[in-house]
Protein backbone atom coordinates (compact mmCIF):
# COMPACT_ATOMS: atom_id res chain seq x y z
CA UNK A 1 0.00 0.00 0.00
CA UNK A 2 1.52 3.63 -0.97
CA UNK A 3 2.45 5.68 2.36
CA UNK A 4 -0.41 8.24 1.12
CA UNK A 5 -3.16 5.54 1.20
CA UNK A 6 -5.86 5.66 4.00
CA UNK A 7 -6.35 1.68 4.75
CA UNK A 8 -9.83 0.49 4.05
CA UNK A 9 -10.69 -0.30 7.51
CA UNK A 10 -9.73 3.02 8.71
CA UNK A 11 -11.48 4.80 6.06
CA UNK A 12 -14.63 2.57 7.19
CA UNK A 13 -14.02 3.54 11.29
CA UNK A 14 -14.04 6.83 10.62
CA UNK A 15 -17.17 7.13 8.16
CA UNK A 16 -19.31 4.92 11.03
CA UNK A 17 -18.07 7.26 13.74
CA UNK A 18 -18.93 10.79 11.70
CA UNK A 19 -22.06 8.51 10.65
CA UNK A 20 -21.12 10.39 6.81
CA UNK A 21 -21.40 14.27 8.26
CA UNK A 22 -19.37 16.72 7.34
CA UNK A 23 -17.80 17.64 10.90
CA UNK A 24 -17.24 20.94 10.22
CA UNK A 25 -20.61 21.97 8.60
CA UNK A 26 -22.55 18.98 9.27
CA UNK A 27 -23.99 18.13 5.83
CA UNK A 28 -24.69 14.75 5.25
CA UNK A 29 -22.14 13.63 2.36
CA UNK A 30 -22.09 9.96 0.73
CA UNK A 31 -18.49 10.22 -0.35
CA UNK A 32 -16.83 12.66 2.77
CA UNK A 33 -13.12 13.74 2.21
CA UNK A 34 -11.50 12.22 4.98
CA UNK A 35 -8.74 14.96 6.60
CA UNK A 36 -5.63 14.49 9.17
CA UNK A 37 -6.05 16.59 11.90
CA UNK A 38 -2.37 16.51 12.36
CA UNK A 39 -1.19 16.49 8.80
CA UNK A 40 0.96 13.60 7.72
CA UNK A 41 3.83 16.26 6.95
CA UNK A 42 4.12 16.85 10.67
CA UNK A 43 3.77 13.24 11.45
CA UNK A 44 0.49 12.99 11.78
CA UNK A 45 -1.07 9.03 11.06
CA UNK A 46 -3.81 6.94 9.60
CA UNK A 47 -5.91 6.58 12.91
CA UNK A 48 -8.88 7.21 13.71
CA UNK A 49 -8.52 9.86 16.23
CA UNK A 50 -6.27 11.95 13.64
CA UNK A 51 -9.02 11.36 10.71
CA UNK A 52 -11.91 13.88 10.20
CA UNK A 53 -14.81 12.91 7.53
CA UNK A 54 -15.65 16.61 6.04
CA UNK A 55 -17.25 17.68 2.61
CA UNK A 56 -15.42 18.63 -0.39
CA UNK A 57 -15.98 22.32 -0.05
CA UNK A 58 -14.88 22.59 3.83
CA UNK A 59 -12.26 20.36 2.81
CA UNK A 60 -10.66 22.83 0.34
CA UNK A 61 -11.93 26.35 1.99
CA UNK A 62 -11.03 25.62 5.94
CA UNK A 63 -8.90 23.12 6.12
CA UNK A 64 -6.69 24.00 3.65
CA UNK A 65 -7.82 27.74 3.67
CA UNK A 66 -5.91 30.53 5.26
CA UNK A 67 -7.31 30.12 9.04
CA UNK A 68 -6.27 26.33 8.29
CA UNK A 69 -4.67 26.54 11.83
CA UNK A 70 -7.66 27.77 14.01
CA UNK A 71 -10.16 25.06 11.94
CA UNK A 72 -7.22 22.20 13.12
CA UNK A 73 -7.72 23.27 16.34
CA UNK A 74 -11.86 22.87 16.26
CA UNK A 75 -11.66 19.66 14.45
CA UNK A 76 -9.46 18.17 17.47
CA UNK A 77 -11.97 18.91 19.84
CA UNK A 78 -14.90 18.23 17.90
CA UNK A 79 -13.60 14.20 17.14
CA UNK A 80 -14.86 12.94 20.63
CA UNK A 81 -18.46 14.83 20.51
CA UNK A 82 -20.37 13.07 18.37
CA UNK A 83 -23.04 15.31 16.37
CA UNK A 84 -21.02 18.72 17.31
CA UNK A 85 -19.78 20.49 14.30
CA UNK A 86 -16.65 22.39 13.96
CA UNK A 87 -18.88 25.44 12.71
CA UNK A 88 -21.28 25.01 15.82
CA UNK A 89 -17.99 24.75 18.49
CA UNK A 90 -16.51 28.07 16.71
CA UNK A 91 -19.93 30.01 17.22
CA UNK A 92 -20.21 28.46 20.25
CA UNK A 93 -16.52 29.71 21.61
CA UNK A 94 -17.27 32.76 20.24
CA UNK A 95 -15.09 32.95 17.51
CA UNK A 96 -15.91 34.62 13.71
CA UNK A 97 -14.39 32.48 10.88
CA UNK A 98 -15.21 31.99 7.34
């Protein structure tokens, strides 16, 4: 298996546990985009509790956008609390992001 492939049973963990929400916007998605939380560059892993299931457009806008950093920080909380989305812990906190 090449170093950037997600194992199948991984992939399959992490879609159960997000039940196929976005976790960021909380749209249900068929296909989600499945994200490290700590990116591989910086050693992050294929495990579950560094995977995030999101949709293609939060994906490419938030966490890979330009507050990248303060949306990494919302998807590591949000992991353990199932049905909280990233977008409902940043209003919740307070905080205005795009």
């Amino acid at each position: 298996m090449p170093s950037g492939d997600i194992p199948a049973s991984v992939r399959e963990e992490v879609h159960a546990r997000d039940e196929h929400f976005c976790r960021c916007c909380g749209r249900y998605v068929e296909h989600p985009q499945l994200h490290h939380i700590t990116y591989r560059s910086q050693g992050g892993r294929h495990e579950l509790g560094n995977l995030i299931s999101l949709c293609f457009s939060c994906h490419a806008k938030k966490a890979h956008g330009p507050e990248n950093r303060t949306w990494q920080e919302l998807f590591a909380q949000v992991i353990d609390m199932p049905g909280v989305t990233a977008a409902a812990l940043a209003r919740w906190q307070g905080k205005t992001l795009r």
